[in-house]
C-alpha atoms as a PDB file:
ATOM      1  CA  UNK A   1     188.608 209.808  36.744  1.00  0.00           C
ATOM      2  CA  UNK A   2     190.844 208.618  33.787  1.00  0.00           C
ATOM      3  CA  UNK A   3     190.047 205.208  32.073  1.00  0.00           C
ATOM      4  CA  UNK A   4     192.163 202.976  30.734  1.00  0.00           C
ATOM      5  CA  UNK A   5     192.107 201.442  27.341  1.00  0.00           C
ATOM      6  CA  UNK A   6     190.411 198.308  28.308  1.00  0.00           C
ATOM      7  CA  UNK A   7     188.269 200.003  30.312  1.00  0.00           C
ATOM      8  CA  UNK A   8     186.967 202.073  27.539  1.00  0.00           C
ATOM      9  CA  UNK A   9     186.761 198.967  25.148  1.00  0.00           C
ATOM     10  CA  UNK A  10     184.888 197.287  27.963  1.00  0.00           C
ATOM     11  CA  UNK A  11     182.882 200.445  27.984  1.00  0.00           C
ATOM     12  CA  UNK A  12     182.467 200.117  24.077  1.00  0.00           C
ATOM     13  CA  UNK A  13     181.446 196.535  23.950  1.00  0.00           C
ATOM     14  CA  UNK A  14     178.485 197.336  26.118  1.00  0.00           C
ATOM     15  CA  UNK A  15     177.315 200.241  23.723  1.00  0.00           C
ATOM     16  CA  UNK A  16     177.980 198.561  20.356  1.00  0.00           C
ATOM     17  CA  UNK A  17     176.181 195.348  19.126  1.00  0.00           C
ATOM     18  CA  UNK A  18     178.250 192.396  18.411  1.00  0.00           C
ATOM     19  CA  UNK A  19     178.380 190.438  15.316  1.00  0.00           C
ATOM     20  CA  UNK A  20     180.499 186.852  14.836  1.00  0.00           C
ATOM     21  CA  UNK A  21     182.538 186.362  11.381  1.00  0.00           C
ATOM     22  CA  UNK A  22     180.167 184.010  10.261  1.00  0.00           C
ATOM     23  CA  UNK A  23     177.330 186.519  10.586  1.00  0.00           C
ATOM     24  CA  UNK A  24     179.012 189.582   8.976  1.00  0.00           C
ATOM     25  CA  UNK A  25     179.900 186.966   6.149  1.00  0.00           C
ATOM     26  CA  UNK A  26     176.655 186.303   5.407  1.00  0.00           C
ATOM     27  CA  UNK A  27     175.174 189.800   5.575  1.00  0.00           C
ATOM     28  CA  UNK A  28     177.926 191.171   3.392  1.00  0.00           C
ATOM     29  CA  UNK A  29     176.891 188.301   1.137  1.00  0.00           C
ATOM     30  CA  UNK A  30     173.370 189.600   1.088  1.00  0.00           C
ATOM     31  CA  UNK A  31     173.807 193.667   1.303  1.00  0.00           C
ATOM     32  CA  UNK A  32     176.812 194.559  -0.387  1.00  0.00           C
ATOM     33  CA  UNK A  33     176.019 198.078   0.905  1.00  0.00           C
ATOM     34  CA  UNK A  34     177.461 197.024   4.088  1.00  0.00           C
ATOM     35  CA  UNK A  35     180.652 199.244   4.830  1.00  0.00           C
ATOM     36  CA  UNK A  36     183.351 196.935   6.604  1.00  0.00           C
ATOM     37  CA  UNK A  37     186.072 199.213   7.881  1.00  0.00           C
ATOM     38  CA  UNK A  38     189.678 198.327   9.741  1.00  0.00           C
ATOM     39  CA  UNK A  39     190.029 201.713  12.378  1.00  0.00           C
ATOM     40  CA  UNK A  40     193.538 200.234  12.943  1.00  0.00           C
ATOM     41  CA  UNK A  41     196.321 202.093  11.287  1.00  0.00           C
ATOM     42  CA  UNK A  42     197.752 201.773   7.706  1.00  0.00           C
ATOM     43  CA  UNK A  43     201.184 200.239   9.167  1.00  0.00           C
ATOM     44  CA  UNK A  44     199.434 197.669  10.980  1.00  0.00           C
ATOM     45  CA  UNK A  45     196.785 196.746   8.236  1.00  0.00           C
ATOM     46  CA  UNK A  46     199.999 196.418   5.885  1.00  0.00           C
ATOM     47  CA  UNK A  47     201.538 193.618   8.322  1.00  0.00           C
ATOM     48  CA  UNK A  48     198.266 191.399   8.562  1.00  0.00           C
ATOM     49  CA  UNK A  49     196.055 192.525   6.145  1.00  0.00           C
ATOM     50  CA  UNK A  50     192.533 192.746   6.200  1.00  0.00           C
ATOM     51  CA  UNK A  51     188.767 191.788   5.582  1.00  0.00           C
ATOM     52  CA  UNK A  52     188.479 191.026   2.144  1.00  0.00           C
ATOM     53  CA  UNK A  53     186.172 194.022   0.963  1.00  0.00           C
ATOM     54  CA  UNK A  54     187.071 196.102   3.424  1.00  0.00           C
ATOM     55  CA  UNK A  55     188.379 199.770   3.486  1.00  0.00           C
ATOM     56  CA  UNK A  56     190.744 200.980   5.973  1.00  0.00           C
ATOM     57  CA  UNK A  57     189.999 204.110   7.740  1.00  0.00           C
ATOM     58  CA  UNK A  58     191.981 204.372  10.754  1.00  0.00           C
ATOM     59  CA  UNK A  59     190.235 205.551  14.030  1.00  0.00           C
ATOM     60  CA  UNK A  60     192.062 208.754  13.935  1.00  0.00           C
ATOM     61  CA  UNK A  61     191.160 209.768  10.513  1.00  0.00           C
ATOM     62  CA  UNK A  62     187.419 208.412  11.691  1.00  0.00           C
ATOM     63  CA  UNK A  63     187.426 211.537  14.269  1.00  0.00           C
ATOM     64  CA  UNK A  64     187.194 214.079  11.200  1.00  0.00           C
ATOM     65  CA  UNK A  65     185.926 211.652   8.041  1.00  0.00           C
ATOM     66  CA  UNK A  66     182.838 211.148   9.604  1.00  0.00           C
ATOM     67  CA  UNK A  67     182.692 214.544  10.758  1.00  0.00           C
ATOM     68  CA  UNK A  68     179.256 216.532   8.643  1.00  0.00           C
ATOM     69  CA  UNK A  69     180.494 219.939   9.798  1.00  0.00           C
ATOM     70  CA  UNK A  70     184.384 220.095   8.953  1.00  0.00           C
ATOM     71  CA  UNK A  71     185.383 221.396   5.334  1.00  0.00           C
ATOM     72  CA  UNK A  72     183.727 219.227   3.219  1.00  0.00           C
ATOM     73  CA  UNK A  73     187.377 217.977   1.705  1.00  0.00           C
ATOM     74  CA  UNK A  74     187.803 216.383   5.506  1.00  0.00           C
ATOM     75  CA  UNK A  75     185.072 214.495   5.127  1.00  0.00           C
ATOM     76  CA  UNK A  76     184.568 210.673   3.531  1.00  0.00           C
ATOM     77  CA  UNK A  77     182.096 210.562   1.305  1.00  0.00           C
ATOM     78  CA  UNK A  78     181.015 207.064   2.176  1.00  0.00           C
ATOM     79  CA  UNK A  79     180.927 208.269   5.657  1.00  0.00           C
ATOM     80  CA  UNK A  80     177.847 210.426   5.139  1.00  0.00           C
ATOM     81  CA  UNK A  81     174.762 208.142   5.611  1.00  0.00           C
ATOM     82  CA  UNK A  82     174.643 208.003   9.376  1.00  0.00           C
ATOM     83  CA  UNK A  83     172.041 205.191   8.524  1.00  0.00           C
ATOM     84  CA  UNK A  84     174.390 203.109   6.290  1.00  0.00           C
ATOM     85  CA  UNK A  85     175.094 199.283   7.632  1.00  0.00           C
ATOM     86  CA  UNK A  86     178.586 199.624   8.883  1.00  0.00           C
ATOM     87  CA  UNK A  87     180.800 196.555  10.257  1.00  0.00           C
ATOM     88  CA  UNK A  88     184.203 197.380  11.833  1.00  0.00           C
ATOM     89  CA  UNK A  89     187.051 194.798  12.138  1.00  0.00           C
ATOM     90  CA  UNK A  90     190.042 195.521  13.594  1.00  0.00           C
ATOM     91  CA  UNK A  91     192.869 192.848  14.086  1.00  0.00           C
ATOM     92  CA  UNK A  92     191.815 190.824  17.627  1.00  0.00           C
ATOM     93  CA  UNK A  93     188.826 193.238  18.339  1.00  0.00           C
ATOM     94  CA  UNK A  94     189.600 195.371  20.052  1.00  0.00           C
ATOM     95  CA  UNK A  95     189.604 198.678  18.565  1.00  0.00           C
ATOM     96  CA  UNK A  96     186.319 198.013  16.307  1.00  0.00           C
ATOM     97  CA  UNK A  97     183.948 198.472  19.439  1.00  0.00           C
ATOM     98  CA  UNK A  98     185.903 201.888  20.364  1.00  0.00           C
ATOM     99  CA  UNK A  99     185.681 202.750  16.490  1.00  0.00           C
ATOM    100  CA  UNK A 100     182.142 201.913  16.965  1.00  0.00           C
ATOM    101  CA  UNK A 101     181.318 203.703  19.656  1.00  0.00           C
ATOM    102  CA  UNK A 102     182.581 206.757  18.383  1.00  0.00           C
ATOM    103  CA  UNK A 103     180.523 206.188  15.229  1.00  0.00           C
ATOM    104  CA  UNK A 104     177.657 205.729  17.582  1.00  0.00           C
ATOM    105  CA  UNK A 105     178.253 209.076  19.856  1.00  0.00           C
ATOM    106  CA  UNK A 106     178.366 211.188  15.893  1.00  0.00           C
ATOM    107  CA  UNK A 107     175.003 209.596  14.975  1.00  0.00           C
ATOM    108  CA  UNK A 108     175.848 206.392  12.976  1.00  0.00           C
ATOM    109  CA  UNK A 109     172.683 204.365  13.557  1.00  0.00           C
ATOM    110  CA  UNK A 110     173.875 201.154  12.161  1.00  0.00           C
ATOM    111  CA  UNK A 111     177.215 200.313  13.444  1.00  0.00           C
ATOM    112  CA  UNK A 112     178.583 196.629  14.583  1.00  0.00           C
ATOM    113  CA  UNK A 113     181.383 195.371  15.742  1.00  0.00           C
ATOM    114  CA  UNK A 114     183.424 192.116  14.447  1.00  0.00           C
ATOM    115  CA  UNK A 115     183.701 189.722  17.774  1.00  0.00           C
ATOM    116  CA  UNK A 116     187.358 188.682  17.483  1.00  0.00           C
ATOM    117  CA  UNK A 117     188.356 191.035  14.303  1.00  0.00           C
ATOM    118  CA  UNK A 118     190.601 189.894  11.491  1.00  0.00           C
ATOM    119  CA  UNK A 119     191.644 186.771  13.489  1.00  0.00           C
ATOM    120  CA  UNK A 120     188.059 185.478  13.919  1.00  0.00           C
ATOM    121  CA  UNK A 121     187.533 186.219  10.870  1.00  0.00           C
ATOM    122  CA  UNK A 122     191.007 183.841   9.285  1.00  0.00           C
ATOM    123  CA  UNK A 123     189.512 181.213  11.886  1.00  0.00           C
ATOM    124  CA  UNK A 124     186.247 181.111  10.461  1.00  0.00           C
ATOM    125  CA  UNK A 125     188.384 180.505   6.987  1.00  0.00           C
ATOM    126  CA  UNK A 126     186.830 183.533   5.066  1.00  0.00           C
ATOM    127  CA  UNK A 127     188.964 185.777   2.771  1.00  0.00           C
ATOM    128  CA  UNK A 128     191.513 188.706   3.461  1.00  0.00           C
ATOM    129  CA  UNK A 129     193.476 191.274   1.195  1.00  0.00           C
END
């Protein structure tokens, strides 16, 4: 049976752990090993920007950077610890759970999603770029 986006970001949401703006704040704060990526694409990050200290890596790009057995010049190289602390934090969040989740099903061990993306985020008066 075919799903629907919101069915598979409802889907998502149950697999990946949550995490509020206040709370990713404060462990980027503390581990600044944490990797905060926007899945959303480069035209949309453009038009609202993002996460202050985070890198954009949209979720199709995701599919192959994180991706140990492609050619190795597909691959990320700060996508390679499949243990690494990893935030993502899309624009309304949306996408970050599906971005998670498909972090999740290549063996990321360490992957949250930011409740409420970017917009949270502005709410909870923290920085952008």
């Amino acid at each position: 049976m075919a799903k629907t986006f919101n069915q598979m970001v409802e889907e998502a949401m149950t697999e990946v752990p949550v995490i509020n703006a206040a709370e990713a704040h404060r462990r980027m704060e503390a581990h600044p090993e944490i990797l905060v990526i926007d899945p959303r694409d480069a035209a949309d990050v453009a038009g609202t920007g993002m996460v202050a200290g985070a890198m954009n890596i949209s979720y199709g790009a995701l599919t192959y950077q994180a991706d140990n057995e492609v050619p190795e010049e597909w691959r990320n190289p700060v996508l390679q610890n499949r243990s690494r602390p990893i935030i993502m934090a899309c624009e309304l969040g949306l996408l970050g759970p599906l971005a998670g989740k498909l972090l999740k099903d290549m063996g990321f061990t360490n992957v949250c999603y930011l409740e409420g993306g970017l917009e949270a985020w502005k709410e909870a008066g923290f920085s952008t770029r």
